[in-house]
Protein backbone atom coordinates (compact mmCIF):
# COMPACT_ATOMS: atom_id res chain seq x y z
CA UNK A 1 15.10 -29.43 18.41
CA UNK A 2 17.04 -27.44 16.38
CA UNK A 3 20.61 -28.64 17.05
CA UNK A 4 19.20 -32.14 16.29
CA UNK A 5 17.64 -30.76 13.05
CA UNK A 6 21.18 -29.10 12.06
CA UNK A 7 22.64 -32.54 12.99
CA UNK A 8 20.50 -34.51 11.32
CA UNK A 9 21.07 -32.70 8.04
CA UNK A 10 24.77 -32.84 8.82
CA UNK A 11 24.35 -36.41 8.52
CA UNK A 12 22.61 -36.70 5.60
CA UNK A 13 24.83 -34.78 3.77
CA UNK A 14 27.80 -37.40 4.40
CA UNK A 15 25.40 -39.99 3.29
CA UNK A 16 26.35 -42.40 0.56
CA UNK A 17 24.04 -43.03 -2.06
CA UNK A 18 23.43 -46.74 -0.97
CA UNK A 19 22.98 -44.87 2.50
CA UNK A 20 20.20 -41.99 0.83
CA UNK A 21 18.45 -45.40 -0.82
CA UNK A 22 18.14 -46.76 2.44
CA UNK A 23 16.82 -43.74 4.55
CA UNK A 24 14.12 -42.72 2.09
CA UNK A 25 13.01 -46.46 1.36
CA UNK A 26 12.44 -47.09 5.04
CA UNK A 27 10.03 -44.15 4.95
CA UNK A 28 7.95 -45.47 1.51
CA UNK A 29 10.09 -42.04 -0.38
CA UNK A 30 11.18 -43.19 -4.16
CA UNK A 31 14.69 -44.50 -3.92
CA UNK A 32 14.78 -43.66 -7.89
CA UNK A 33 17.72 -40.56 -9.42
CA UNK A 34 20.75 -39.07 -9.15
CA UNK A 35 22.93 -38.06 -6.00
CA UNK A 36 21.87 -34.64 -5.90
CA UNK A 37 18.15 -35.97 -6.26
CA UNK A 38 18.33 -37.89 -3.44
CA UNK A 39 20.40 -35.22 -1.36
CA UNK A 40 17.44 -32.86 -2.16
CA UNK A 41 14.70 -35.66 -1.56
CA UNK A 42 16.19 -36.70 2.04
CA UNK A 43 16.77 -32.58 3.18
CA UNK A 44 13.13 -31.92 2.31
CA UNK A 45 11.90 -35.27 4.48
CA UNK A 46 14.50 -33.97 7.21
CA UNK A 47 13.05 -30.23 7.10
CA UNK A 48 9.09 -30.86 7.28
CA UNK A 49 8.73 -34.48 7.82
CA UNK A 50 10.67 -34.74 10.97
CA UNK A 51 9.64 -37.05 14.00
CA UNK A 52 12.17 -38.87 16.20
CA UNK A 53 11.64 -42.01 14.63
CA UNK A 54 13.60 -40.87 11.56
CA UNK A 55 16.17 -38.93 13.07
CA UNK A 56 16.99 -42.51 15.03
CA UNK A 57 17.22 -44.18 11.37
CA UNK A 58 19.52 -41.27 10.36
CA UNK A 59 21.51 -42.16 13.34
CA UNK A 60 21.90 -45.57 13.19
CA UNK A 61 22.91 -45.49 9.05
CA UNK A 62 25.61 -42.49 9.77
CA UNK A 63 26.75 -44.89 12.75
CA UNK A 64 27.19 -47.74 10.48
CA UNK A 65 29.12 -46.19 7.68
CA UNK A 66 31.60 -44.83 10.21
CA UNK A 67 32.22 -46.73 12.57
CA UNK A 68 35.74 -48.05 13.46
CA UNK A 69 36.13 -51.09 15.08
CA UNK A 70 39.31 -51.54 17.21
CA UNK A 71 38.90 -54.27 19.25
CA UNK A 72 35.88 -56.99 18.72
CA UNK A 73 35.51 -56.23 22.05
CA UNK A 74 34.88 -52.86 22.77
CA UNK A 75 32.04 -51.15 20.93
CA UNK A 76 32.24 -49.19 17.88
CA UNK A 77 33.70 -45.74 18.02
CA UNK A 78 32.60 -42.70 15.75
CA UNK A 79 35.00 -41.82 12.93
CA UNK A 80 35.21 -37.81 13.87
CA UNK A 81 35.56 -36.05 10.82
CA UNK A 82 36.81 -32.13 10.30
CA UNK A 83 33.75 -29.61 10.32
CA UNK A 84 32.52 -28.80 6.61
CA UNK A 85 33.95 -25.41 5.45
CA UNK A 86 31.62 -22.56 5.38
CA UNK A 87 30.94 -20.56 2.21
CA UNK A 88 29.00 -18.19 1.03
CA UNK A 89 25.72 -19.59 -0.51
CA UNK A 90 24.87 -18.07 -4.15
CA UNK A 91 22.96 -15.52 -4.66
CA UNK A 92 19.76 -17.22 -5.81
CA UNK A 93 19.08 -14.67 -8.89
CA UNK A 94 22.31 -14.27 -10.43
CA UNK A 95 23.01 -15.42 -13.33
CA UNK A 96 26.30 -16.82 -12.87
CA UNK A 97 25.67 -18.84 -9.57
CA UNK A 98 24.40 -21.58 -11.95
CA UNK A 99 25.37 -24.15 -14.61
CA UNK A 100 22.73 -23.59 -17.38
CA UNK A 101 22.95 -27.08 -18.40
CA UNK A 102 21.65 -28.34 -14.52
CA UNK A 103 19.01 -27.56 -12.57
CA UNK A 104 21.39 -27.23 -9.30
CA UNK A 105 23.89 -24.75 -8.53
CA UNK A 106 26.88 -25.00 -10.10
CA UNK A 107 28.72 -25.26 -6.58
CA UNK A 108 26.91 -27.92 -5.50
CA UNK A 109 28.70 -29.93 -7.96
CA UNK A 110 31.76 -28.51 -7.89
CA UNK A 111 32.42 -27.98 -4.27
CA UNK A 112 31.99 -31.10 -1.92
CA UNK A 113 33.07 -29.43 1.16
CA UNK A 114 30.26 -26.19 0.87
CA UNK A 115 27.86 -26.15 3.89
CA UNK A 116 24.79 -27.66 2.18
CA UNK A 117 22.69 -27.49 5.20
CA UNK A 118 23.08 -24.12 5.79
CA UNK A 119 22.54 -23.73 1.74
CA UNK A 120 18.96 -26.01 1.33
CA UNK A 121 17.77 -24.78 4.91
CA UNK A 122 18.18 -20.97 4.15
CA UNK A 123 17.62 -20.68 0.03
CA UNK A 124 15.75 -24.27 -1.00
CA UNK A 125 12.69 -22.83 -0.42
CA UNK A 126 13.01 -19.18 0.74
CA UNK A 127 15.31 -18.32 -2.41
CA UNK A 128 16.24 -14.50 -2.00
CA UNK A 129 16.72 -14.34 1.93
CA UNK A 130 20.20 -12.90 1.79
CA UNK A 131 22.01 -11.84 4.87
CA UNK A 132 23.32 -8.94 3.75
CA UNK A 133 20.05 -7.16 2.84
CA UNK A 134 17.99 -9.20 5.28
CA UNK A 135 18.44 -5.87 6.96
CA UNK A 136 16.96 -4.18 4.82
CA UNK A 137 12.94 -3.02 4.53
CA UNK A 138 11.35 -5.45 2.91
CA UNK A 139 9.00 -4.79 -0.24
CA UNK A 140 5.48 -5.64 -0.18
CA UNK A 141 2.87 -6.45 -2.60
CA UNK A 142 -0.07 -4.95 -2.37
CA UNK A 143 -3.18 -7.85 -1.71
CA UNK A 144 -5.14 -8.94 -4.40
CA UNK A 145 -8.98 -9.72 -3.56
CA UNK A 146 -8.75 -12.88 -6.00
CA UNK A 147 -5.82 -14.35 -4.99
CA UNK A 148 -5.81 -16.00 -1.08
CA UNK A 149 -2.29 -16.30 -0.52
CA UNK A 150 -1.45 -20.05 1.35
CA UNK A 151 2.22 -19.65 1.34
CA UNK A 152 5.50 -17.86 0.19
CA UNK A 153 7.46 -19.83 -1.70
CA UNK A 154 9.70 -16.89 -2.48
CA UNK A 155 9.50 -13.21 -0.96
CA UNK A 156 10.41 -9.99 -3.07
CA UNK A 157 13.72 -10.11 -4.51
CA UNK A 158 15.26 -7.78 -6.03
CA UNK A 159 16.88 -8.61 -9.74
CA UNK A 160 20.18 -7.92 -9.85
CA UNK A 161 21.79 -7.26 -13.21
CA UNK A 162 24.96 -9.17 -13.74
CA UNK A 163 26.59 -7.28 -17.09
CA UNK A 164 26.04 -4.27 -19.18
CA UNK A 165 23.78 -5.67 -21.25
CA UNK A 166 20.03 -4.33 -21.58
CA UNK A 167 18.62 -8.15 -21.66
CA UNK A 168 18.88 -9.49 -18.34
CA UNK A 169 18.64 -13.51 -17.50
CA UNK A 170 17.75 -13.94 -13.17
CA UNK A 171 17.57 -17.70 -12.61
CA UNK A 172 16.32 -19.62 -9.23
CA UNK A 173 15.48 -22.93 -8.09
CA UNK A 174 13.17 -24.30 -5.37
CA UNK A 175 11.16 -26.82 -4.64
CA UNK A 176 7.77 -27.68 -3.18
CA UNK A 177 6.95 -29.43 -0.25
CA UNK A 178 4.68 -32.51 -0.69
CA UNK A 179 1.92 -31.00 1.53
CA UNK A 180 1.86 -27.89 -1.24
CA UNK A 181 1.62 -30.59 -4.59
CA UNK A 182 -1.34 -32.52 -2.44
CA UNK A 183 -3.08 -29.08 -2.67
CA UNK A 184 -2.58 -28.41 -6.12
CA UNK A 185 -3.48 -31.96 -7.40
CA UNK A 186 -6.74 -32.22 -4.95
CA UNK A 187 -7.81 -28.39 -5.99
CA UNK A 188 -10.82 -27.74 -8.28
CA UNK A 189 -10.39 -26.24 -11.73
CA UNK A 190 -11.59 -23.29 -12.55
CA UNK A 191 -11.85 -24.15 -16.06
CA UNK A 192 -10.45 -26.99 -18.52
CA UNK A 193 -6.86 -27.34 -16.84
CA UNK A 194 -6.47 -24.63 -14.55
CA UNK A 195 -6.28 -25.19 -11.23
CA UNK A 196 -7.68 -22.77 -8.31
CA UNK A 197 -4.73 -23.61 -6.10
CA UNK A 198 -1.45 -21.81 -8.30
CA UNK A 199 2.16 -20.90 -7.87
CA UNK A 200 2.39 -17.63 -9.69
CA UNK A 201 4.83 -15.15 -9.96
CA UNK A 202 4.67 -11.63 -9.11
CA UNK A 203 6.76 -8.74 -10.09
CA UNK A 204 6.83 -5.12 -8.74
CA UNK A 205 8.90 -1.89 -8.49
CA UNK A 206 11.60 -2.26 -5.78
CA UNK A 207 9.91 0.61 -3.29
CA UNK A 208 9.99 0.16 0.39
CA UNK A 209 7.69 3.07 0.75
CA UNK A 210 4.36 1.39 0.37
CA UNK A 211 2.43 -1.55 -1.14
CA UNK A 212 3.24 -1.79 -4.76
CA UNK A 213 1.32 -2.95 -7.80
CA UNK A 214 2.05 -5.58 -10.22
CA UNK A 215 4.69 -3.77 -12.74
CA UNK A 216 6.11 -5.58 -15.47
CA UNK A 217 9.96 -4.70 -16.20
CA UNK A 218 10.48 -4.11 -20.29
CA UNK A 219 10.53 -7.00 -22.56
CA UNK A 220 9.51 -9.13 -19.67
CA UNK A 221 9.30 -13.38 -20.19
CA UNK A 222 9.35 -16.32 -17.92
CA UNK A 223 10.75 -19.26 -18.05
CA UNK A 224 9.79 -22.47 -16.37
CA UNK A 225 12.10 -26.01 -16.53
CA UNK A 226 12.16 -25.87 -20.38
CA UNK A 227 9.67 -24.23 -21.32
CA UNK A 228 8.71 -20.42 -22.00
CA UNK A 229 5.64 -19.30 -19.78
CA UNK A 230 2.40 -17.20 -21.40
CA UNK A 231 2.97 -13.56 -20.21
CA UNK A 232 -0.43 -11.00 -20.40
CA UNK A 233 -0.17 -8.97 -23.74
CA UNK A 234 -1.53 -5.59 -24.06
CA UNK A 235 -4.90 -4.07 -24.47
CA UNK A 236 -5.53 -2.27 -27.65
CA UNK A 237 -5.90 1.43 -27.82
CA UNK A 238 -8.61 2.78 -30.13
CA UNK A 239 -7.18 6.32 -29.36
CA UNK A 240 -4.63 7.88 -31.92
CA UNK A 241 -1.66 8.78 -30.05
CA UNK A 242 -2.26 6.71 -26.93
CA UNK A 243 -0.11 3.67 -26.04
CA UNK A 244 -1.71 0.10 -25.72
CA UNK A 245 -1.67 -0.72 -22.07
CA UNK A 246 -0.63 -4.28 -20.42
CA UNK A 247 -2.62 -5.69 -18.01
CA UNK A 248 0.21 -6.63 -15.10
CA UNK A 249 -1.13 -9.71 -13.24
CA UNK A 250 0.00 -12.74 -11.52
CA UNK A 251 1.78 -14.99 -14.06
CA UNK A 252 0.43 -18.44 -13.84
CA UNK A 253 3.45 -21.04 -13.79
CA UNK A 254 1.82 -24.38 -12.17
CA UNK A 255 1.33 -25.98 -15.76
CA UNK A 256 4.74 -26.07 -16.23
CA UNK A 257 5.92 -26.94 -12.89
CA UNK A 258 6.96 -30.67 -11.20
CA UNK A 259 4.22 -31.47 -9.08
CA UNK A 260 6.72 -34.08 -7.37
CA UNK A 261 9.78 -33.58 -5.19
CA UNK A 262 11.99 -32.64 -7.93
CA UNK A 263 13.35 -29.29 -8.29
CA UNK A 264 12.00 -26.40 -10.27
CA UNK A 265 14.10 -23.83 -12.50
CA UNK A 266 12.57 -20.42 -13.07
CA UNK A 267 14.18 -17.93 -15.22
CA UNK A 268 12.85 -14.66 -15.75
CA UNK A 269 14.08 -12.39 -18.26
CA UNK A 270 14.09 -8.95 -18.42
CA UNK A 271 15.46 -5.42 -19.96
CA UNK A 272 17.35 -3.64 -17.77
CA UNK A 273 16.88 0.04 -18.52
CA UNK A 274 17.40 1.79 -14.95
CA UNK A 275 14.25 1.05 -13.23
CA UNK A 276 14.61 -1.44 -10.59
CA UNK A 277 12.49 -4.83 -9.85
CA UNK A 278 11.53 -7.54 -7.28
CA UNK A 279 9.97 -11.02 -7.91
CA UNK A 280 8.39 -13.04 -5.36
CA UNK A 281 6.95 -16.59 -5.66
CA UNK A 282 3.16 -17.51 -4.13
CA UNK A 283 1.32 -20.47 -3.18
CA UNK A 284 -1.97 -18.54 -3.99
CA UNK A 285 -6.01 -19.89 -4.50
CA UNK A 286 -7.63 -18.11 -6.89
CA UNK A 287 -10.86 -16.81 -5.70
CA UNK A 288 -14.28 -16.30 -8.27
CA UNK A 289 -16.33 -12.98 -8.10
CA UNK A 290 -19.51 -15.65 -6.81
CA UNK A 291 -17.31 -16.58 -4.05
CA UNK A 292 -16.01 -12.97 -3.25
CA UNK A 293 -20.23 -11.82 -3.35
CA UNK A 294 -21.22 -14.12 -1.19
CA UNK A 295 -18.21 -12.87 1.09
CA UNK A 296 -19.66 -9.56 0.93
CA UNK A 297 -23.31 -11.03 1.88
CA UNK A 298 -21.60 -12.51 5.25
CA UNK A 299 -19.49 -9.66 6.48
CA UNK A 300 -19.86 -6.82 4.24
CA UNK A 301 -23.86 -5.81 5.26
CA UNK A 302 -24.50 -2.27 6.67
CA UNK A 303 -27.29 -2.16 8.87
CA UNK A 304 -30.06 -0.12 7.88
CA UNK A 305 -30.23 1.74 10.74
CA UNK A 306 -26.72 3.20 10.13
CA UNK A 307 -27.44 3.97 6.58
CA UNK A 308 -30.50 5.98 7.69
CA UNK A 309 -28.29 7.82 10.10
CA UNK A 310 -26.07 8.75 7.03
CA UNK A 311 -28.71 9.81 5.52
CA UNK A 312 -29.54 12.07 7.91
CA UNK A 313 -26.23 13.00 8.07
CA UNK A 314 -26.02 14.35 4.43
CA UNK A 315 -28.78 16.26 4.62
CA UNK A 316 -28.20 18.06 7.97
CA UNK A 317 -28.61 21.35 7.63
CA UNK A 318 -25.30 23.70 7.36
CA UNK A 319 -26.04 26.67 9.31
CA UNK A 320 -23.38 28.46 6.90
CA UNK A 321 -25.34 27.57 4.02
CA UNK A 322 -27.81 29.59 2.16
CA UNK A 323 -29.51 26.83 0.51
CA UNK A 324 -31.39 24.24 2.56
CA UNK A 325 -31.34 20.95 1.73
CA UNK A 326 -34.73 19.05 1.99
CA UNK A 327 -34.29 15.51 -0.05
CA UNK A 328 -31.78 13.82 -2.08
CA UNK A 329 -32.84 11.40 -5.35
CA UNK A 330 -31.45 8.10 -5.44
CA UNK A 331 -31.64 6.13 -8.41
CA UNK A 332 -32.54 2.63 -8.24
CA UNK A 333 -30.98 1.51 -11.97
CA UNK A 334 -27.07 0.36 -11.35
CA UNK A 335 -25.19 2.89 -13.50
CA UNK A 336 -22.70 0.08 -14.93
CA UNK A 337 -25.06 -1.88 -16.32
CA UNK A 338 -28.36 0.34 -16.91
CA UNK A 339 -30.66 -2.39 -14.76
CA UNK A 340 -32.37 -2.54 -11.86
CA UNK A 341 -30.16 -2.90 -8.87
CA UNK A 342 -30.01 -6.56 -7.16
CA UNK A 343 -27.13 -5.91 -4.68
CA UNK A 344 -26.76 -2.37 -3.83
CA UNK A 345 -23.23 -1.62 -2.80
CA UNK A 346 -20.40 0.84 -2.84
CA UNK A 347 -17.50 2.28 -1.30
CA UNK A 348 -16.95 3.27 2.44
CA UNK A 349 -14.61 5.86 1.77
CA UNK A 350 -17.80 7.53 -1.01
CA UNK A 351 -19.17 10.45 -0.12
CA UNK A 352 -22.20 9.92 -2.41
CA UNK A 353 -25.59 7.82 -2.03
CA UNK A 354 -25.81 6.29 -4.93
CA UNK A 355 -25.19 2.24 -5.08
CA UNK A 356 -23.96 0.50 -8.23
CA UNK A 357 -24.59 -3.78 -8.37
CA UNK A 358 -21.84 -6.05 -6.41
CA UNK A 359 -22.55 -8.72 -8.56
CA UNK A 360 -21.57 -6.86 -11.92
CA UNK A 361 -19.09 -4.86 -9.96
CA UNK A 362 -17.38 -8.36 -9.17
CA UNK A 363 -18.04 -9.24 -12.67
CA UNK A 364 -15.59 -6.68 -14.13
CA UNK A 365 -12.65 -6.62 -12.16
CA UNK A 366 -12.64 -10.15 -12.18
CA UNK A 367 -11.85 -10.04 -16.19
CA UNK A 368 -10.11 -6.12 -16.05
CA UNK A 369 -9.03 -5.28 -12.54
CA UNK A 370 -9.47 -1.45 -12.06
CA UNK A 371 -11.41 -1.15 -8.99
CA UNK A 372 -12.72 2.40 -9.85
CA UNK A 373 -16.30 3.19 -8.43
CA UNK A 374 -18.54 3.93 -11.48
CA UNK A 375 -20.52 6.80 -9.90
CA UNK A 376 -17.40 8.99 -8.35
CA UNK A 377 -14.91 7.42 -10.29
CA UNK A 378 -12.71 6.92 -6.75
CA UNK A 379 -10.61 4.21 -5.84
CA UNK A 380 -13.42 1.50 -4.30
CA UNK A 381 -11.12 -1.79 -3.66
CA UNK A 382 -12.71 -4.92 -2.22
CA UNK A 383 -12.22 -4.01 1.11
CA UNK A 384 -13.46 -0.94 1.04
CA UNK A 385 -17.03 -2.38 -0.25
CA UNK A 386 -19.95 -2.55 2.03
CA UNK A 387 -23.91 -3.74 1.17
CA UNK A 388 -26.51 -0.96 1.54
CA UNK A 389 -28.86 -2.38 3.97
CA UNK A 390 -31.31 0.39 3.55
CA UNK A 391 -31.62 0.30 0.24
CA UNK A 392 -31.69 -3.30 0.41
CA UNK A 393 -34.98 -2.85 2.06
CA UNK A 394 -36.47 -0.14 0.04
CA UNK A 395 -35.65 -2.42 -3.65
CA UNK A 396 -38.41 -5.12 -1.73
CA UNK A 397 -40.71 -2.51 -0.64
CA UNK A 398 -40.66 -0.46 -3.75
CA UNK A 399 -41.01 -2.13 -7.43
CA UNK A 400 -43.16 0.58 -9.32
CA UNK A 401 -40.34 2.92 -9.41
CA UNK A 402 -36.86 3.85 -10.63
CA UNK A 403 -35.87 6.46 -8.09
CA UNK A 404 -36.60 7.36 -4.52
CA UNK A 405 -35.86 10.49 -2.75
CA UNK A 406 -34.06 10.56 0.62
CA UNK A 407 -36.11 13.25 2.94
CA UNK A 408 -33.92 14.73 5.64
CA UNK A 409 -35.29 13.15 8.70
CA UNK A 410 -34.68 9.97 6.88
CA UNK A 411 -37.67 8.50 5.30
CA UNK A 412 -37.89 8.02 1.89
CA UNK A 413 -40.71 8.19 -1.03
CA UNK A 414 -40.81 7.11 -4.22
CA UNK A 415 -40.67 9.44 -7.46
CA UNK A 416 -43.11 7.86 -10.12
CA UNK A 417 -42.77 9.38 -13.88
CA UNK A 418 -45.67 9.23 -15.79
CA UNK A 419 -44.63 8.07 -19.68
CA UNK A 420 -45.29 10.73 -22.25
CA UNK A 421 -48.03 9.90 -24.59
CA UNK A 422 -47.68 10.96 -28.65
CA UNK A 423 -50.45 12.47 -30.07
CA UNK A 424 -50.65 12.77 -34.01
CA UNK A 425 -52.69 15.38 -35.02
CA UNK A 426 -56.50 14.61 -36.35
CA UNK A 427 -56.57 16.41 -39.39
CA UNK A 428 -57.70 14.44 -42.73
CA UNK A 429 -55.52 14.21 -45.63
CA UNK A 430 -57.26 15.17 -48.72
CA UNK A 431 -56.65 13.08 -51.90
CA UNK A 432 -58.27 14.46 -55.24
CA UNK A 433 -60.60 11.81 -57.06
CA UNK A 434 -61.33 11.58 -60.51
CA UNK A 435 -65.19 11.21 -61.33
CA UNK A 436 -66.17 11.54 -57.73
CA UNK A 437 -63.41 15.08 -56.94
CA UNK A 438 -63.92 13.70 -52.96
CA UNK A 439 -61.98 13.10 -50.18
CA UNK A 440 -61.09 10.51 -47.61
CA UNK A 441 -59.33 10.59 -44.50
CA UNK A 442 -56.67 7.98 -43.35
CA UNK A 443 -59.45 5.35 -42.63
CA UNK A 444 -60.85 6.18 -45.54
CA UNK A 445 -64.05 7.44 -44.44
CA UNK A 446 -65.01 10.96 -46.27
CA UNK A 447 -64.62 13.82 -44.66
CA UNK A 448 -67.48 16.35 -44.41
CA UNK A 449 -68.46 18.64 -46.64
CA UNK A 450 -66.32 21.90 -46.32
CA UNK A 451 -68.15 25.03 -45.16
CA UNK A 452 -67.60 28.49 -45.09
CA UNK A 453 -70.08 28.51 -41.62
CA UNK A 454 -67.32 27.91 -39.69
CA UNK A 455 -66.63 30.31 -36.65
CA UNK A 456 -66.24 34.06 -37.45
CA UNK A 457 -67.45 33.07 -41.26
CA UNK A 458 -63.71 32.31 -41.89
CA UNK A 459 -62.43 29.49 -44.07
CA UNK A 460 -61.25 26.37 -43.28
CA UNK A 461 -57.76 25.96 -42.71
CA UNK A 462 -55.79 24.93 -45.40
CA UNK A 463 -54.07 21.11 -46.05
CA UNK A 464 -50.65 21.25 -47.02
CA UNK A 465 -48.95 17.96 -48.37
CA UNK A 466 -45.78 17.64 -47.38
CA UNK A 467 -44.93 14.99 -49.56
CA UNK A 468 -45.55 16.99 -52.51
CA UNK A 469 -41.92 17.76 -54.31
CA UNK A 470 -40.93 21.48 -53.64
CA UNK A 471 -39.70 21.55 -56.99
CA UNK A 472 -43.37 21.13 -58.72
CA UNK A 473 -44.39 24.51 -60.88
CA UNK A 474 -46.91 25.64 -62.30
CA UNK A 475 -46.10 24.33 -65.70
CA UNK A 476 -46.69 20.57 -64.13
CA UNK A 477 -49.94 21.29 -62.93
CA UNK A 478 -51.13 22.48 -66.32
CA UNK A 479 -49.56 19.81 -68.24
CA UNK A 480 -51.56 17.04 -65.59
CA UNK A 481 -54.85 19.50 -66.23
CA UNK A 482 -54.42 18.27 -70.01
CA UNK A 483 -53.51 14.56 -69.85
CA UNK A 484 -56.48 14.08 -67.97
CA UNK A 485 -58.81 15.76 -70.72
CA UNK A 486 -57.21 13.59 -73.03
CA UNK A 487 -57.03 10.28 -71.41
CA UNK A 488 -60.20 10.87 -69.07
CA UNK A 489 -60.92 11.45 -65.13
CA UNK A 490 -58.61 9.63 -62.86
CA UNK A 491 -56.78 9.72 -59.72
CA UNK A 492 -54.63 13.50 -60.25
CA UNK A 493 -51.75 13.82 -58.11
CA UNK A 494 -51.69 15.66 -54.30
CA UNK A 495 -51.16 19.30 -54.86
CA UNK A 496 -50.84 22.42 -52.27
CA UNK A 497 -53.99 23.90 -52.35
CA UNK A 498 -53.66 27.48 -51.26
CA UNK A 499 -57.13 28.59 -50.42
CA UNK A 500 -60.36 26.23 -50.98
CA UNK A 501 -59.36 22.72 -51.34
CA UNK A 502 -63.02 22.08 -52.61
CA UNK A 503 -62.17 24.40 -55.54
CA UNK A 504 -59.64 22.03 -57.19
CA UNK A 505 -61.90 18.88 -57.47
């Protein structure tokens, strides 16, 4: 199958462009565009649409352009032509391996007799897979819970730079197969004109040695076709001193593609200060937090019986130990949030008991990825998350309470805290009358009559008015003791009385 395949490309490659017309309209393809179109239209039908049927219709068109006839009657004989001359294909990212006015390479239109088979079926849609460093470890990305890759479009290339310069240009071309732009057009949306099935673009440190993050090269932008590509900005820093930081993410780029057959150009550009980067391309669908919970309902539960065992566990007793443990508290309120907790969860790798919420958990990362657990602040990724089935169970059973205790042969209570109650104190405050000298409490009831019968024979204790101005002297009081002999009894104002209040009425 795969010396016809190489043949069958071989053959299409000779092929006129009354000949590429032909082959793609007997197969209901658009006959419409240039040469190089139609080269690229009839390769991709050749690579994933294959069936013997159309490798017969190649046949029979190559045998009709080239056949020779001799005699009328002997049959046609094949026209053998010279092998085509093997080059080296571009390399996919460099800058000078294309014509900036095209969206081909450069030898493609230059050089007839290059080996386009051997060019479409290595780099049309695996741009980057060079020979030379196919030996070479490869670098991965490390997996993002909201993005399900379908396919790689591209794997991790390394850019290259081509000059001295610090601003770097690393173009390359592919194209998409038409069972890829079926699942982009028939794809929800996520919201107005986004669609959950993406091509995005990734870009990491060039390090072999492990999974690596997203890492955006300086004065990073992306180019797709003709147009420039929205890049994450940075998050501001309210901290003096401290340097916004940039959220590195997937880079969206289906917006600006050709959802057709047609070739797409990406360009990314880059400063090239001595670190060293990789791009890939991904045929991703972008997941929601709802979908990723209910993911965690399906697989992600701990049975109860194991999370009484680690329980149990925790509090065994260390015979080293001086200190015997006999309960651990538990709080039922999720710490990110400050509410009660719906779906207890948290990290495999914690060594604590306390759960924070899934669904807010899910909530964050999905706007700021971070994946930091909130009570040990510890790495807790996706897959790392797992539903506490026990405490599931003890959130039904117990809704009077905010915190349970763990005992150490794995029961549990609950620990109920009574609310404080504020007491003011009892004690009437005095206001001095005019014609009547009495008093009244706050409900304005009068008070009784002070006595000296009191326990012991002692006086009543004194009211002090803390409202009264600290600044008042004795001067005031006498000049009030006059006005009112002049104008007549009325209301005085509130005084400290030092020993009888009685006596200043």
């Amino acid at each position: 199958m795969a010396a016809e395949l190489v043949e069958a490309k071989n053959m299409v490659m000779s092929f006129r462009v009354s000949d590429l017309q032909m082959l793609l309209g007997s197969v209901g393809r658009s006959k419409s565009g240039l040469k190089h179109e139609l080269v690229t239209r009839a390769l991709q039908l050749v690579q994933f649409d294959c069936s013997p049927e159309l490798f017969k219709k190649i046949k029979e068109i190559y045998e009709a352009r080239h056949a020779i006839i001799t005699d009328p009657g002997q049959p046609p004989q094949q026209h053998q032509q010279p092998p085509p001359t093997h080059r080296p294909p571009p390399d996919p990212l460099s800058l000078h391996s294309y014509d900036r006015s095209s969206t081909v390479p450069r030898t493609a239109l230059s050089a007839p007799s290059i080996d386009y088979p051997s060019l479409y079926g290595k780099y049309l849609n695996g741009l980057g897979r060079l020979p030379l460093k196919s030996m070479k470890p490869e670098v991965r990305l490390v997996k993002l819970p909201f993005y399900n890759v379908l396919d790689e479009l591209l794997k991790p290339t390394e850019l290259v730079p081509q000059n001295n310069e610090k601003l770097q240009e690393s173009p390359c071309v592919f194209a998409l197969t038409p069972r890829q732009v079926e699942l982009i057009r028939t794809s929800r949306e996520l919201q107005p004109g986004v669609k959950s099935v993406q091509v995005v673009l990734r870009i990491c440190y060039t390090d072999t040695s492990s999974p690596q993050e997203d890492q955006y090269p300086p004065n990073i932008a992306v180019k797709v076709n003709h147009s420039y590509c929205s890049v994450p900005g940075y998050y501001p820093s309210n901290k003096p001193g401290v340097e916004p930081k940039r959220p590195c993410r997937p880079i969206n780029l289906t917006h600006l593609m050709y959802l057709s057959s047609a070739t797409n150009r990406i360009t990314v550009i880059w400063g090239n200060y001595g670190k060293s980067y990789s791009v890939g391309l991904f045929l991703v669908r972008q997941m929601t937090s709802a979908e990723l919970l209910q993911r965690l309902k399906t697989i992600g539960i701990k049975h109860p019986e194991l999370c009484k065992a680690l329980v149990k566990e925790k509090l065994r007793l260390d015979p080293e130990s001086e200190i015997a443990t006999t309960g651990v508290r538990v709080s039922l309120i999720c710490p990110l949030v400050k509410m009660r907790l719906s779906v207890p969860c948290r990290a495999e790798t914690c060594a604590h008991l306390q759960c924070f919420d899934a669904v807010f958990y899910l909530q964050m990362n999905e706007k700021k990825p971070t994946w930091m657990c909130p009570v040990c602040d510890k790495p807790a990724t996706y897959d790392q998350l797992m539903i506490d089935g026990l405490l599931s169970k003890i959130l039904t059973e117990c809704e009077d309470a905010d915190e349970i205790e763990y005992l150490v042969d794995g029961s549990w209570c609950p620990i109920k805290v009574e609310k404080e109650r504020s007491y003011s104190p009892q004690c009437p405050i005095l206001v001095v009358g005019g014609s009547t000298g009495g008093t009244s409490d706050v409900n304005g009831a009068p008070p009784p009559a002070p006595s000296t019968n009191g326990e012991n024979g002692k006086v009543p204790a004194d009211v002090v008015d803390l409202t009264l101005d600290s600044s008042s002297s004795e001067e005031d009081e006498e000049e009030d003791d006059d006005e009112d002999d002049d104008v007549g009894p009325r209301r005085k104002r509130l005084r400290l009385y030092k020993k009888d209040p009685a006596s200043a009425c």
